[in-house]
C-alpha atoms as a PDB file:
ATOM      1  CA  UNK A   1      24.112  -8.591 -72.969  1.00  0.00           C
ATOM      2  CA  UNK A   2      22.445 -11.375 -70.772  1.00  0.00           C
ATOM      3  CA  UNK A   3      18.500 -10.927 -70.731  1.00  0.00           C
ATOM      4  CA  UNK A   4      18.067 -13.220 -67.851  1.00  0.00           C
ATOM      5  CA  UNK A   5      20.133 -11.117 -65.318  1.00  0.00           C
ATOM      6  CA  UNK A   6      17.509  -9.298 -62.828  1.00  0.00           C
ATOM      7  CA  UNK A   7      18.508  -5.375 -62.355  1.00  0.00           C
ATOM      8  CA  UNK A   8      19.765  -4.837 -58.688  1.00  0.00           C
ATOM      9  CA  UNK A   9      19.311  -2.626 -56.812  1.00  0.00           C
ATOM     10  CA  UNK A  10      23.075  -0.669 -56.163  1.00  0.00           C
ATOM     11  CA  UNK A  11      24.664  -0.983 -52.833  1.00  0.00           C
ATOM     12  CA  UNK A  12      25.820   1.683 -51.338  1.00  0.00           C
ATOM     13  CA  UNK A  13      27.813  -0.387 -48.854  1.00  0.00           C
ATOM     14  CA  UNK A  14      29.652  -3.667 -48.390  1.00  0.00           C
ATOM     15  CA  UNK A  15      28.101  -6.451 -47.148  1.00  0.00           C
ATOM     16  CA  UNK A  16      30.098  -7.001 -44.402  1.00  0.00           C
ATOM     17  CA  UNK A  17      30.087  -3.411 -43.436  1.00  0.00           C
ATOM     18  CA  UNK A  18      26.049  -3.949 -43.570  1.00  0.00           C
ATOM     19  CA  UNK A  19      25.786  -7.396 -41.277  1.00  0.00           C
ATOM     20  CA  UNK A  20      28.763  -5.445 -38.693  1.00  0.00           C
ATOM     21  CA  UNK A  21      26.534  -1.993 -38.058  1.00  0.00           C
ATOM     22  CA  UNK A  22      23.451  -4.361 -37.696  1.00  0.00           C
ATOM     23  CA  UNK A  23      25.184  -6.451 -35.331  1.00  0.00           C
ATOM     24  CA  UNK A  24      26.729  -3.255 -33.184  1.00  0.00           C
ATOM     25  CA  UNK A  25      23.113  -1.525 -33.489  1.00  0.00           C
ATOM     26  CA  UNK A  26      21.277  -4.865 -31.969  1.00  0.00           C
ATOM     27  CA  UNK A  27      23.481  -4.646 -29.210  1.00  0.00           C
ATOM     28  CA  UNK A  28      23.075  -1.230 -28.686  1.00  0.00           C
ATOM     29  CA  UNK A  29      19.266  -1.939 -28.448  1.00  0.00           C
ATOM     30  CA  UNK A  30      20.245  -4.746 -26.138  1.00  0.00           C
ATOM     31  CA  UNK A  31      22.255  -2.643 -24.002  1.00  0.00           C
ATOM     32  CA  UNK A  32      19.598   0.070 -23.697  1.00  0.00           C
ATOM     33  CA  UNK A  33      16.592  -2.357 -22.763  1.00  0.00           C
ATOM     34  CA  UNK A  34      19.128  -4.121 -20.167  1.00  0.00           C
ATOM     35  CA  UNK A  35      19.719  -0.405 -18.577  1.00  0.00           C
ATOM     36  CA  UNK A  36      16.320   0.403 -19.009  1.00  0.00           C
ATOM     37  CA  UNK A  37      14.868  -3.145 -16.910  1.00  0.00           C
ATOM     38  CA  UNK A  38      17.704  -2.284 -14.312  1.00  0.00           C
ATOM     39  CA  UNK A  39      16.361   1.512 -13.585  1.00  0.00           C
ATOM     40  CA  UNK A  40      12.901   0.163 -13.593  1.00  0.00           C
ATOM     41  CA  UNK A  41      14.004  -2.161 -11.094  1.00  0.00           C
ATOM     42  CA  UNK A  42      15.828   0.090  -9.213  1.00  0.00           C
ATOM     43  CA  UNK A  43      13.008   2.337  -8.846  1.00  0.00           C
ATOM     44  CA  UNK A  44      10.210  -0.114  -7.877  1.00  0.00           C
ATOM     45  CA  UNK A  45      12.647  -1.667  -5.156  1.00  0.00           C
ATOM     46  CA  UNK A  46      13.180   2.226  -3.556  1.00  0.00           C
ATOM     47  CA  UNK A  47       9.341   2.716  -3.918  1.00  0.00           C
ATOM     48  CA  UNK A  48       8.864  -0.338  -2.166  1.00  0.00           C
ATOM     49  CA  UNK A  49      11.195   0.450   0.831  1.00  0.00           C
ATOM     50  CA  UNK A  50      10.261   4.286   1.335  1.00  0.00           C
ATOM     51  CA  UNK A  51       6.244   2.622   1.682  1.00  0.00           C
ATOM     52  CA  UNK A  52       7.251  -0.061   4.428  1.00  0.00           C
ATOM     53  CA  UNK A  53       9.581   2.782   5.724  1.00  0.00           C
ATOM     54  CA  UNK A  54       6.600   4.943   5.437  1.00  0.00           C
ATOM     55  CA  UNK A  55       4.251   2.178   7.310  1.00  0.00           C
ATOM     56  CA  UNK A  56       6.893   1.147   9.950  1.00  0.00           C
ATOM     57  CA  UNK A  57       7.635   4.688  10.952  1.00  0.00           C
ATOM     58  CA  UNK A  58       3.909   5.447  11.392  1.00  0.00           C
ATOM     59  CA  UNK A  59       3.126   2.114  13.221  1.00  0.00           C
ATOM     60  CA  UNK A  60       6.237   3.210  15.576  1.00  0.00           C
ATOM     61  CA  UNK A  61       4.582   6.502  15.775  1.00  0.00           C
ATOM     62  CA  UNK A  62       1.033   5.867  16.699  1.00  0.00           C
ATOM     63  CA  UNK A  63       2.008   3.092  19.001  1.00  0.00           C
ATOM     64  CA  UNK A  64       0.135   4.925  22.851  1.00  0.00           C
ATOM     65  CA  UNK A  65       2.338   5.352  25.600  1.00  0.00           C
ATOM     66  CA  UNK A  66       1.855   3.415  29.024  1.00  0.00           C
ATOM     67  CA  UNK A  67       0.164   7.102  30.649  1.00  0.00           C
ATOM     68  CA  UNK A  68      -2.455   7.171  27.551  1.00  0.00           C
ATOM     69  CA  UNK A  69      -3.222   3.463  28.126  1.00  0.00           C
ATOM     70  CA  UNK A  70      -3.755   4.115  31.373  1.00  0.00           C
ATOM     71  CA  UNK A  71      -5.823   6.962  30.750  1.00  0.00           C
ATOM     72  CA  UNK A  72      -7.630   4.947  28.067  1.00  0.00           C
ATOM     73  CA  UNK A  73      -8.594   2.676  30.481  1.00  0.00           C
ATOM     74  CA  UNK A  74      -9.840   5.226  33.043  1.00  0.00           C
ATOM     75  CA  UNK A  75     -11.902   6.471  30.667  1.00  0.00           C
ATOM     76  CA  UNK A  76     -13.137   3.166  29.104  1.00  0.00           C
ATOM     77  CA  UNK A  77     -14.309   1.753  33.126  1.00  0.00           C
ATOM     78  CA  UNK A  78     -15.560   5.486  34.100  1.00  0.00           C
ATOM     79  CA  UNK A  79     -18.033   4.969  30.887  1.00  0.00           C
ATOM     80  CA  UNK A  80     -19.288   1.431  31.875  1.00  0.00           C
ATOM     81  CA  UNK A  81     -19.910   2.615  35.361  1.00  0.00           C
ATOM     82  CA  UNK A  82     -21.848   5.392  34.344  1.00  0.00           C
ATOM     83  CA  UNK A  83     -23.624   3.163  31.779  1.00  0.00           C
ATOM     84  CA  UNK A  84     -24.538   0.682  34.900  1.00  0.00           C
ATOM     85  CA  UNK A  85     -25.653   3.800  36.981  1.00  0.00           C
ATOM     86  CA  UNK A  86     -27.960   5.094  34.154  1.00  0.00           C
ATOM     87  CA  UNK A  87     -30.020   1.549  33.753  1.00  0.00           C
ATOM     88  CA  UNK A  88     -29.679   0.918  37.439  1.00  0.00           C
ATOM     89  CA  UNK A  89     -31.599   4.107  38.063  1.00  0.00           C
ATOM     90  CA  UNK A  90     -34.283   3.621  35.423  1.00  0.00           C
ATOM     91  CA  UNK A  91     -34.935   0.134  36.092  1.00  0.00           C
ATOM     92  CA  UNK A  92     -35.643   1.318  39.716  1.00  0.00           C
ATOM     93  CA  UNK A  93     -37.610   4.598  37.908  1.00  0.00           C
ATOM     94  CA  UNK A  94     -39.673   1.989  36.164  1.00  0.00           C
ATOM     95  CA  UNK A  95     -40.167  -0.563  39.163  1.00  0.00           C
ATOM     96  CA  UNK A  96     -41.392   2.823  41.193  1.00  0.00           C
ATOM     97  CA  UNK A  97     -43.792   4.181  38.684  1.00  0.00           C
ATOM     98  CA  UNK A  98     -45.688   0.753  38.493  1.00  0.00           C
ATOM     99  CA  UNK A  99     -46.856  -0.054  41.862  1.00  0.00           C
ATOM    100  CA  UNK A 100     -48.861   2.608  43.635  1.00  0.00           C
ATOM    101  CA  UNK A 101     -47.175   2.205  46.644  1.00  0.00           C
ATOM    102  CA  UNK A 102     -43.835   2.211  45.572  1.00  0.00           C
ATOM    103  CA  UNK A 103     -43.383  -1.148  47.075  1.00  0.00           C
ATOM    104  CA  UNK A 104     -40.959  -3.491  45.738  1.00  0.00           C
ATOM    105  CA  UNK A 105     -43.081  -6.443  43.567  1.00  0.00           C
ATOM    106  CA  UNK A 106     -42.732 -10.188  44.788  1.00  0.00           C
END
């Protein structure tokens, strides 16, 4: 008997059979992560669309018609001329209280 020989550990298969199921099992793995980066993609590209879908159709929505312009508008000048009214009539409120007389000041 040969004292030099290291024990070893059995094998319970070839080698060959070993190195081939590694092989098939890191392509598996491959094959998974691919499918798994392409569904991820997938997903975030139909997330992406349904938001500017989402956005667009809103915008599209909220856009006023010409009437509700035009009534915007309306309302906008009736507001400004009331505003004007308002400090016409209490600058001359002001100008009256002053003088005694109620004439105008030169």
């Amino acid at each position: 008997m040969d004292i030099d020989r290291t024990p070893t550990l059995p094998a319970l298969i070839e080698n060959n059979t070993r190195y081939y199921l590694q092989n098939v099992l890191q392509k598996c793995n491959q094959h998974r992560a691919s499918i798994y980066h392409w569904s991820l993609n997938i997903g975030v590209f139909i997330i992406f669309v349904v938001i500017v879908f989402a956005i667009l159709y809103s915008c599209y929505k909220s856009k006023r018609t010409p009437e509700e312009i035009q009534q915007k508008d309306l309302k906008d000048q009736a507001y400004i001329l009331s505003k004007i009214r308002h400090y016409k009539q209490e600058r001359q409120h002001i100008v009256s209280r002053t003088t005694l007389t109620g004439l105008p000041v030169i």
